[in-house]
C-alpha atoms as a PDB file:
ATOM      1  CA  UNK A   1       0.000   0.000   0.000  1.00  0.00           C
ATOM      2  CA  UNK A   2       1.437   3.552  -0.990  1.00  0.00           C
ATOM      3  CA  UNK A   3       0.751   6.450   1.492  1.00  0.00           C
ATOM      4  CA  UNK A   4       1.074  10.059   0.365  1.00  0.00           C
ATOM      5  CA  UNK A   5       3.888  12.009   1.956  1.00  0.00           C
ATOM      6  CA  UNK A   6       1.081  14.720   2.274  1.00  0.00           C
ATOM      7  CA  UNK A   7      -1.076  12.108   3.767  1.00  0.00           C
ATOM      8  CA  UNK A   8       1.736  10.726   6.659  1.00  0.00           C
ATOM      9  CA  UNK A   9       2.372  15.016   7.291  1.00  0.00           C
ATOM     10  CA  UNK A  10      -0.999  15.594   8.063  1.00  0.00           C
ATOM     11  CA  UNK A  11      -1.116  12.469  10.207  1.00  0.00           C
ATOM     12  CA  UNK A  12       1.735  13.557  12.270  1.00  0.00           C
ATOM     13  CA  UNK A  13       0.766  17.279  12.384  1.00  0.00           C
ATOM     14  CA  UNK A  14      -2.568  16.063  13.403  1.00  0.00           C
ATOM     15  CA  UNK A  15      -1.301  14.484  16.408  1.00  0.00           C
ATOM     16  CA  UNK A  16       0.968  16.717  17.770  1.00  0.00           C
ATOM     17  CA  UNK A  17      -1.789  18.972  17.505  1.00  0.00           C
ATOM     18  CA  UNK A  18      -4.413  17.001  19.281  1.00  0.00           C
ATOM     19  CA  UNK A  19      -2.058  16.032  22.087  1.00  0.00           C
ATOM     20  CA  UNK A  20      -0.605  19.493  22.449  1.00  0.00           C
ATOM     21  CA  UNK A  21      -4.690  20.210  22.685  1.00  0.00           C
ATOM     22  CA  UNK A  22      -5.269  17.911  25.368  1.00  0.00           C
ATOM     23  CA  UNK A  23      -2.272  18.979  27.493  1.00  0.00           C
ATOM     24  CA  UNK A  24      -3.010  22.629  27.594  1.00  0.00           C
ATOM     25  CA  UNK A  25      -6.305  22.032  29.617  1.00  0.00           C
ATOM     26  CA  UNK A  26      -4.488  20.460  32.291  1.00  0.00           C
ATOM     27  CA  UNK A  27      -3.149  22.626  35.533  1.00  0.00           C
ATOM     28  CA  UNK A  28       0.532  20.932  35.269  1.00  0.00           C
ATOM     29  CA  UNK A  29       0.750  22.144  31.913  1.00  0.00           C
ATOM     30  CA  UNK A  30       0.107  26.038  32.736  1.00  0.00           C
ATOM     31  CA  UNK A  31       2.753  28.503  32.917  1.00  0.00           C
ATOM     32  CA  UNK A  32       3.300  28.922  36.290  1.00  0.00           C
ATOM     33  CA  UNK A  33       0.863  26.797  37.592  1.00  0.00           C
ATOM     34  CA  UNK A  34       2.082  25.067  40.515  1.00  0.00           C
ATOM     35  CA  UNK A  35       2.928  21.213  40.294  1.00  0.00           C
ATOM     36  CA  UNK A  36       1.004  18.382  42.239  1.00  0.00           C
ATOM     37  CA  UNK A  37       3.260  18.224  45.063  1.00  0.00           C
ATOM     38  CA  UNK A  38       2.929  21.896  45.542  1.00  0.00           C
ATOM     39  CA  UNK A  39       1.546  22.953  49.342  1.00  0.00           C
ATOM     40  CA  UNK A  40      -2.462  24.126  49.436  1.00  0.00           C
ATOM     41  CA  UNK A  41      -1.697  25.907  52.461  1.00  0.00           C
ATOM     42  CA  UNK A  42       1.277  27.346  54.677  1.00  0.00           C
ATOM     43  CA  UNK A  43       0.514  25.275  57.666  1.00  0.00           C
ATOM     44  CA  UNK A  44       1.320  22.278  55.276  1.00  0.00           C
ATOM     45  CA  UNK A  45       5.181  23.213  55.209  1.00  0.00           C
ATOM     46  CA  UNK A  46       7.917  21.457  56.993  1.00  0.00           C
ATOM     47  CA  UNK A  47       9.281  24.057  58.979  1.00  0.00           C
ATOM     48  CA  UNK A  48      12.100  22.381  60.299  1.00  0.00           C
ATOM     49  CA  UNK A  49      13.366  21.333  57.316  1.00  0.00           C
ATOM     50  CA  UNK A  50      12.894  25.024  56.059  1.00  0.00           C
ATOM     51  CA  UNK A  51      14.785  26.348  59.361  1.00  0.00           C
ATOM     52  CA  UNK A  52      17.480  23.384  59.245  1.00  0.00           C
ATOM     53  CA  UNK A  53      18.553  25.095  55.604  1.00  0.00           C
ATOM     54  CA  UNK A  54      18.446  28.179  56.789  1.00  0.00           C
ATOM     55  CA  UNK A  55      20.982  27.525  59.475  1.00  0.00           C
ATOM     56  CA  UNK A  56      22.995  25.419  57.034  1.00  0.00           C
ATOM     57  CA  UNK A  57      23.317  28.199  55.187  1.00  0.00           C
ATOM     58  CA  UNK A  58      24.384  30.844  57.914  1.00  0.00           C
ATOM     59  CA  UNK A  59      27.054  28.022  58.677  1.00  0.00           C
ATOM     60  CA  UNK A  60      28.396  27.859  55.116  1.00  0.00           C
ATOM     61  CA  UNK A  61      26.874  25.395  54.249  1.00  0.00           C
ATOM     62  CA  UNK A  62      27.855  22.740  56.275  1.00  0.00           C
ATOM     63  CA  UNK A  63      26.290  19.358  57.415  1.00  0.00           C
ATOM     64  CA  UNK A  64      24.682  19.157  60.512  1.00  0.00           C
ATOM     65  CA  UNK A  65      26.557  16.860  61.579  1.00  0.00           C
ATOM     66  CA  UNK A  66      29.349  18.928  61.164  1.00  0.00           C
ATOM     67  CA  UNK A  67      27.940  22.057  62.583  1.00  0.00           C
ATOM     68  CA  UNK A  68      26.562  20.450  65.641  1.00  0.00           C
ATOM     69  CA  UNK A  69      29.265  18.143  66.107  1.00  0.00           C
ATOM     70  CA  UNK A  70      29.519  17.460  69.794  1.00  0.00           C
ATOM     71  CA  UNK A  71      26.402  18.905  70.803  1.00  0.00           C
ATOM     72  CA  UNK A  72      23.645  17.170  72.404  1.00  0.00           C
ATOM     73  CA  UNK A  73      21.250  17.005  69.367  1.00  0.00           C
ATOM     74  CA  UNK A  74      21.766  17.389  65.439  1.00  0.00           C
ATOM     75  CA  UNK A  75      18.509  18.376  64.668  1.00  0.00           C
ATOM     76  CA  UNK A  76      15.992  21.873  64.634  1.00  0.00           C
ATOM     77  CA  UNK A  77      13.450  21.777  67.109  1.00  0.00           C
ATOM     78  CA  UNK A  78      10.369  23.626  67.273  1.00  0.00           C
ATOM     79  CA  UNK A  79       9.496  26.094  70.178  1.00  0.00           C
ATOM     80  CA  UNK A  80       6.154  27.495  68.320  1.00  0.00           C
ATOM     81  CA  UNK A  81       4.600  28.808  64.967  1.00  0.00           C
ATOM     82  CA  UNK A  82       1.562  31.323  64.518  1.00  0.00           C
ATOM     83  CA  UNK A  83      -0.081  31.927  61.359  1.00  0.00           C
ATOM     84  CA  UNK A  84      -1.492  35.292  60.283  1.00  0.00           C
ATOM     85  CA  UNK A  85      -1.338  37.756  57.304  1.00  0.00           C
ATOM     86  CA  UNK A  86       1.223  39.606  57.610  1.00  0.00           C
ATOM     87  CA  UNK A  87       1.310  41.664  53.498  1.00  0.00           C
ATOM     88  CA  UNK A  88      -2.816  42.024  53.298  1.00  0.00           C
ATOM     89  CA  UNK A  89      -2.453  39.961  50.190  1.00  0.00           C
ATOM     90  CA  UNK A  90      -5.460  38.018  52.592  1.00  0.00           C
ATOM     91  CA  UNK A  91      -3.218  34.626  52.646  1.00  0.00           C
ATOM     92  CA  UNK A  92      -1.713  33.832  56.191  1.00  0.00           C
ATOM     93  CA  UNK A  93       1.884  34.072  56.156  1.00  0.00           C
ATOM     94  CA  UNK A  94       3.999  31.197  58.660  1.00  0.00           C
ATOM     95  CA  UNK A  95       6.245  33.080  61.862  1.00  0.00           C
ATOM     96  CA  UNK A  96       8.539  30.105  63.200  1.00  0.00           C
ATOM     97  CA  UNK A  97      10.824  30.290  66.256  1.00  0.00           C
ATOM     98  CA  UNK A  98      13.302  27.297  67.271  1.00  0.00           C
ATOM     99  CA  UNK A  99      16.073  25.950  68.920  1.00  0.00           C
ATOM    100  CA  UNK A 100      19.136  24.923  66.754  1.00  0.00           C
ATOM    101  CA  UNK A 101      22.212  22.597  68.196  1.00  0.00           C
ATOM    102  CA  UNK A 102      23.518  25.755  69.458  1.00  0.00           C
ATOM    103  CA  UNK A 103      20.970  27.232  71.441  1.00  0.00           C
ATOM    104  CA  UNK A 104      22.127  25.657  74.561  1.00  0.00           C
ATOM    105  CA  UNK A 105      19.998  26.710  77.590  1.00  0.00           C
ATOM    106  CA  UNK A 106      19.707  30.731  76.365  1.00  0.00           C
ATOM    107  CA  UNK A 107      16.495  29.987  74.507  1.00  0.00           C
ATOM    108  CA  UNK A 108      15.097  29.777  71.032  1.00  0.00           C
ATOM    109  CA  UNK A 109      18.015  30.978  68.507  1.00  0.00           C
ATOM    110  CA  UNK A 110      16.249  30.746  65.286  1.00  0.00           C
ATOM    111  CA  UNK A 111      13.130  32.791  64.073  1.00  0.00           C
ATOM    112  CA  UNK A 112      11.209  32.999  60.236  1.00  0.00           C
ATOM    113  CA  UNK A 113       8.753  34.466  58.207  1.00  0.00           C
ATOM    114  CA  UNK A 114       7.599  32.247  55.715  1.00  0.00           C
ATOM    115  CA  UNK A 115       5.317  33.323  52.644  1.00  0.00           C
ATOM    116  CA  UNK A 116       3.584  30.594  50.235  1.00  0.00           C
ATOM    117  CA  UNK A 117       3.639  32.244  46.890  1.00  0.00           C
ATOM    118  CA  UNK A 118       0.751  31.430  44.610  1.00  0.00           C
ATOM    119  CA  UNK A 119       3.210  29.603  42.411  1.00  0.00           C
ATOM    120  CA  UNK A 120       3.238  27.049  45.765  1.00  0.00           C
ATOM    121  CA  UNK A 121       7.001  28.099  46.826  1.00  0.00           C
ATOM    122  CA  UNK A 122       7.901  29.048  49.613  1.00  0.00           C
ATOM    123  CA  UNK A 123      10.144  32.336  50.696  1.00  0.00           C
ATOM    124  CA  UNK A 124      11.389  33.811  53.360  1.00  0.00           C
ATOM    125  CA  UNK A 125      10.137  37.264  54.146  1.00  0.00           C
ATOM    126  CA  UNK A 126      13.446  39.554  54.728  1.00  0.00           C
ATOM    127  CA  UNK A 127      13.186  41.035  58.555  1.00  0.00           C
ATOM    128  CA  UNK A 128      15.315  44.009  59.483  1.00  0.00           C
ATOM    129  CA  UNK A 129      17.728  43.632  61.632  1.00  0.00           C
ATOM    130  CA  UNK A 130      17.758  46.236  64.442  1.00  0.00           C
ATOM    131  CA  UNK A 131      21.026  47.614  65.472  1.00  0.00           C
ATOM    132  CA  UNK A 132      22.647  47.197  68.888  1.00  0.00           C
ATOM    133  CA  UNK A 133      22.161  50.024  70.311  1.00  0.00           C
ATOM    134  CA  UNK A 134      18.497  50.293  69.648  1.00  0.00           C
ATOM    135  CA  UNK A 135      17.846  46.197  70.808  1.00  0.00           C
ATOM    136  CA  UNK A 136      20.163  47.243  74.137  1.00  0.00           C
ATOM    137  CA  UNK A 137      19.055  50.861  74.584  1.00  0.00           C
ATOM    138  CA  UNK A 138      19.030  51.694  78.294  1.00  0.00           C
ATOM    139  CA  UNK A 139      19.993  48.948  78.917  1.00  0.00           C
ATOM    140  CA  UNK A 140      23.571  48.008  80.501  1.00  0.00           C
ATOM    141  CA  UNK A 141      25.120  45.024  78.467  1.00  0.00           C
ATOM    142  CA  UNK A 142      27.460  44.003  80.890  1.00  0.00           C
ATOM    143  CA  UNK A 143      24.549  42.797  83.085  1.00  0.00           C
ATOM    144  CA  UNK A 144      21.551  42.493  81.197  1.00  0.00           C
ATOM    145  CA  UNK A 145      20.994  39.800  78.246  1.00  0.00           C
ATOM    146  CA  UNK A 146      17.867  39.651  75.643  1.00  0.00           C
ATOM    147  CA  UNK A 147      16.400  36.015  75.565  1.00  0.00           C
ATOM    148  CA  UNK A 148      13.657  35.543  72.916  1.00  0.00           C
ATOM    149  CA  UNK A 149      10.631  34.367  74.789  1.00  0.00           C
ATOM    150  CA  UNK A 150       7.733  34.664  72.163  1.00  0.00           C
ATOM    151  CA  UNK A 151       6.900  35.251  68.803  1.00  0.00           C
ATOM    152  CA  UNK A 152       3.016  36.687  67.718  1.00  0.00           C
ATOM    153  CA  UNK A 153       1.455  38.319  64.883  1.00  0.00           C
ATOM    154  CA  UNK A 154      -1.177  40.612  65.862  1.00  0.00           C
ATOM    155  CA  UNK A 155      -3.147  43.330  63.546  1.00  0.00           C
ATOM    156  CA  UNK A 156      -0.482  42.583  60.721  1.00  0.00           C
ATOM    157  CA  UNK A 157       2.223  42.812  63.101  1.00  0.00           C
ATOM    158  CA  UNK A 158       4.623  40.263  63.403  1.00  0.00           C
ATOM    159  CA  UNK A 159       6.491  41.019  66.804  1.00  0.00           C
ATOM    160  CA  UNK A 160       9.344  39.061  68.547  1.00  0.00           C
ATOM    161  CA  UNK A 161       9.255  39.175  72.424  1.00  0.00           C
ATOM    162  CA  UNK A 162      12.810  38.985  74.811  1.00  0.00           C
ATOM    163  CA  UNK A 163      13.053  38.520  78.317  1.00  0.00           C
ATOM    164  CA  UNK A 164      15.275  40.858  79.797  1.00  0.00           C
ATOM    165  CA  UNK A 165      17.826  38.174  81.688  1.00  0.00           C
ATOM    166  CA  UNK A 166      19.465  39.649  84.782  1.00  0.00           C
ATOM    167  CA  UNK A 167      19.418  40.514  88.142  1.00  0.00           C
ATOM    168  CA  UNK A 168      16.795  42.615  89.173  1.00  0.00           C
ATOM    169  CA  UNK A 169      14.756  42.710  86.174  1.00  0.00           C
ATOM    170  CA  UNK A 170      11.557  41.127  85.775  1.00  0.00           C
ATOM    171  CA  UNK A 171      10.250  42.428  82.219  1.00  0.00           C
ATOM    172  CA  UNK A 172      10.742  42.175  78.381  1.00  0.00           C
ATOM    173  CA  UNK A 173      11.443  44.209  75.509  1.00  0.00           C
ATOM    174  CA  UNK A 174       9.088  43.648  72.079  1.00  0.00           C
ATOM    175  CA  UNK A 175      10.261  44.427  68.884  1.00  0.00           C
ATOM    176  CA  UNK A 176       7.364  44.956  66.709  1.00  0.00           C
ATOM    177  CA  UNK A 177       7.370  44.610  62.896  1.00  0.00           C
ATOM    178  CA  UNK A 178       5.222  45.966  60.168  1.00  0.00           C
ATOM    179  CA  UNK A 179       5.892  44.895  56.243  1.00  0.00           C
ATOM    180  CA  UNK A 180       6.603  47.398  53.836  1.00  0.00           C
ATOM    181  CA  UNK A 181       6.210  45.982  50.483  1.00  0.00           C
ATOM    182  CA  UNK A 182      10.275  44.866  50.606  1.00  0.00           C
ATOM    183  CA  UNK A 183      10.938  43.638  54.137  1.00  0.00           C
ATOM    184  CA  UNK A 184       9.164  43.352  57.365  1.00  0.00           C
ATOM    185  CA  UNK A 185      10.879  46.965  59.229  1.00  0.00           C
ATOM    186  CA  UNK A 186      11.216  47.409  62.542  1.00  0.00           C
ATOM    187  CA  UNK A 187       8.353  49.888  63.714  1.00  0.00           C
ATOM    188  CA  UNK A 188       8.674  50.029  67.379  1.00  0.00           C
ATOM    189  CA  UNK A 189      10.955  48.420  70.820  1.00  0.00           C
ATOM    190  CA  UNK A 190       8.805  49.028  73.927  1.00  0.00           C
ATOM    191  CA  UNK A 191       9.502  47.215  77.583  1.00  0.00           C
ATOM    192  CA  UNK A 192       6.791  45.166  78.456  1.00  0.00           C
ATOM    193  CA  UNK A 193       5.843  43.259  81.781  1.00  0.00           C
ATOM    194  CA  UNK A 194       5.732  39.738  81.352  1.00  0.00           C
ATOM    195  CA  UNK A 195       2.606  38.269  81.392  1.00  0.00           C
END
C-alpha cells in the first residue's frame, strides 16, 4: 500500500496537535501553575526542614553533623509557629521560632517568616535587623541579656518578644514589625511586663 507524503504530514501534524490540545487544559501544563506536590496551604510546610537550611546556610553550608558536632542534638526543634497575614495579600503568612544545636539553655536561637507564593514556593520574608544600640538601649550590656521568649502576629504585626535576663529585672522588651512591600521593618521596641 502507498501512502502520500502529504497524507503521513498531516497524520503527524494532526497528532501533535491534538495532544498538544489535550495537554493545555491540564493545571501541570500552565505557565506557572504550581505542580502536584505543591503545598495548598502554609501550615502544610515542613518548617524544620525550612529552618534546618536556613541555618545550614548561615554556617556555610555545612552538614549538621558537622555544625553540631559534639552537641547534644543534630537536629531543629520547634518552640512554636503562629499563622497570620502579615502583606494584606489576605493569605496567612507562617512566623517560626526554634532551637538549633547551638541554642544551649539561652532559649530559642532561630526565628522565620515564611510566605507561600501562589506559584506554591515558599520564601522567606526579609526582617530588618535592628542595630545594637536600639535592641540594648538603656539597657547596661554588661549585666543584662535579651532572651527571645515569644513570637506573635497581631493586627499585621509580626512582633518578637525577649526577656530581659538579669538581676533585678523582671520584664521584656518587644520588637514589633510591620511589612513594607520589601521587608518586614522594625516599627517600634517598647519594655513590656511579662505576662
Amino acid at each position: 500500500m502507498k501512502v502520500s507524503w502529504k497524507l503521513l504530514l498531516f497524520c503527524i501534524f494532526g497528532s501533535v496537535l491534538c495532544a498538544a490540545c489535550l495537554t493545555a487544559g491540564s493545571p501541570a501544563a500552565q505557565i506557572g501553575a504550581p505542580n502536584s506536590t505543591s503545598l495548598r496551604s502554609i501550615q502544610d510546610a515542613n518548617f524544620e526542614d525550612l529552618l534546618a537550611s536556613k541555618f545550614r546556610k548561615e554556617h556555610g553550608g555545612a552538614s549538621m553533623e558537622k555544625i553540631c558536632e559534639g552537641m547534644e542534638t543534630q537536629e531543629i526543634n520547634l518552640a512554636d509557629t503562629v499563622f497570620g497575614d502579615l502583606d494584606g495579600d489576605g493569605r496567612d503568612e507562617a512566623a517560626v521560632m526554634a532551637f538549633s544545636c547551638v541554642a544551649g539553655s539561652s532559649g530559642p536561637d532561630l526565628t522565620a517568616v515564611y510566605k507561600l507564593r501562589p506559584d506554591g514556593k515558599i520564601i522567606e520574608l526579609t526582617l530588618e535587623t535592628p542595630t545594637q544600640e536600639r535592641m540594648f538601649r538603656g539597657l547596661n550590656t554588661d549585666l543584662v541579656s535579651l532572651r527571645l521568649r515569644t513570637i506573635k502576629i497581631e493586627k499585621g504585626t509580626y512582633i518578637e518578644e525577649y526577656t530581659i535576663w538579669g538581676p533585678g529585672r523582671d520584664d521584656a522588651r518587644d520588637f514589633t514589625y510591620r511589612w513594607d512591600g520589601h521587608k518586614l521593618a522594625l516599627i517600634q521596641v517598647k519594655d513590656v511586663p511579662i505576662q
